[in-house]
Protein backbone atom coordinates (compact mmCIF):
# COMPACT_ATOMS: atom_id res chain seq x y z
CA UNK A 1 97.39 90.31 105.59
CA UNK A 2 98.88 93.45 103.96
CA UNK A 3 96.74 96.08 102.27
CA UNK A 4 96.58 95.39 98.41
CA UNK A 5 97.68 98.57 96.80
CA UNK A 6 95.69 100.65 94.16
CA UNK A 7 96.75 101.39 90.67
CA UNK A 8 96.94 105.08 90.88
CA UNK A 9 96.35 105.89 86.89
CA UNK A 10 93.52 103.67 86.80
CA UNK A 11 91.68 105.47 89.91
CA UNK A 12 92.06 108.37 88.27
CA UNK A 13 90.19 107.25 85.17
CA UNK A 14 87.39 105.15 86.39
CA UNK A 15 84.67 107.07 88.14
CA UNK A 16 82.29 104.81 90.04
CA UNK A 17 81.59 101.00 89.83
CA UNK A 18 77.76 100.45 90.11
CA UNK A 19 75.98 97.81 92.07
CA UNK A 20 75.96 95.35 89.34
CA UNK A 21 79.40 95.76 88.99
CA UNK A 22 79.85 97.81 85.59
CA UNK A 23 83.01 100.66 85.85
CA UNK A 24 81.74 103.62 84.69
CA UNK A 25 84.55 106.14 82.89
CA UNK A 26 84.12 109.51 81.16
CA UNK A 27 84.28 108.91 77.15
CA UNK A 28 87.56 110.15 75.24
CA UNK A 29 88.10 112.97 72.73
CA UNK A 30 86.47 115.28 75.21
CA UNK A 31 89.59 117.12 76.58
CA UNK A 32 91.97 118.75 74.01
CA UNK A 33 92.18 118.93 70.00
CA UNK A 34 88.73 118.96 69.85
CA UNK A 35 88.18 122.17 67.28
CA UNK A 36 88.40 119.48 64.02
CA UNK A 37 85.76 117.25 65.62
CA UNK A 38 82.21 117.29 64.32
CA UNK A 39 79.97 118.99 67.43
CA UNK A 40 78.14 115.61 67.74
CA UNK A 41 81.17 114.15 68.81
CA UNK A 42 82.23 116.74 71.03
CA UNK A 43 78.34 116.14 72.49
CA UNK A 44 78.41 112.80 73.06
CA UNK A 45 82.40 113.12 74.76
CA UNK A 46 80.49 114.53 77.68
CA UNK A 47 78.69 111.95 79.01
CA UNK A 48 79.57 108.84 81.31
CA UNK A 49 80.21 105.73 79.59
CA UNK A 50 80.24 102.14 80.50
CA UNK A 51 83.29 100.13 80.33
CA UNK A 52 83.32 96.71 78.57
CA UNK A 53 82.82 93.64 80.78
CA UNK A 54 85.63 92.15 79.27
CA UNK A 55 87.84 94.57 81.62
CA UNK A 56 85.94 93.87 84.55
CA UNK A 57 88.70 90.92 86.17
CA UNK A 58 91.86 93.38 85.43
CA UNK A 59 89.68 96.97 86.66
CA UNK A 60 89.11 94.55 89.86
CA UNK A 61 92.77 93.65 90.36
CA UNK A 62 93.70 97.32 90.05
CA UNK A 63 90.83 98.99 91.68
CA UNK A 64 90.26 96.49 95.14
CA UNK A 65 88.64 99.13 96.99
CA UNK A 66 86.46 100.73 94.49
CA UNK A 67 83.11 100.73 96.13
């Protein structure tokens, strides 16, 4: 059987996938046009965030060999 191929712009967005099986992705609004932003939003930008388990059947299709 061939090797399934992975979706390049999605690799690049999703970190990890934990043992459970949740995708972890940095949050938006972190990179650019921040100076209008309140600082608590620019705060809480920096940190890791879940992705919705809702995703999890499509992030699997694109992502086959995320460990």
């Amino acid at each position: 059987m061939p090797k399934l191929k992975t979706h390049k712009a999605a690799s690049k967005r999703i970190l990890k996938r934990t043992q459970s099986g949740v995708f972890m992705a940095r949050a938006m609004s972190a990179q650019h046009l921040t100076g209008g932003k309140a600082a608590r939003v620019s705060q809480n930008a920096r940190h890791v965030r879940a992705l919705s388990r809702a995703n999890k059947k499509n992030l699997t299709k694109l992502l086959p060999y995320l460990r």
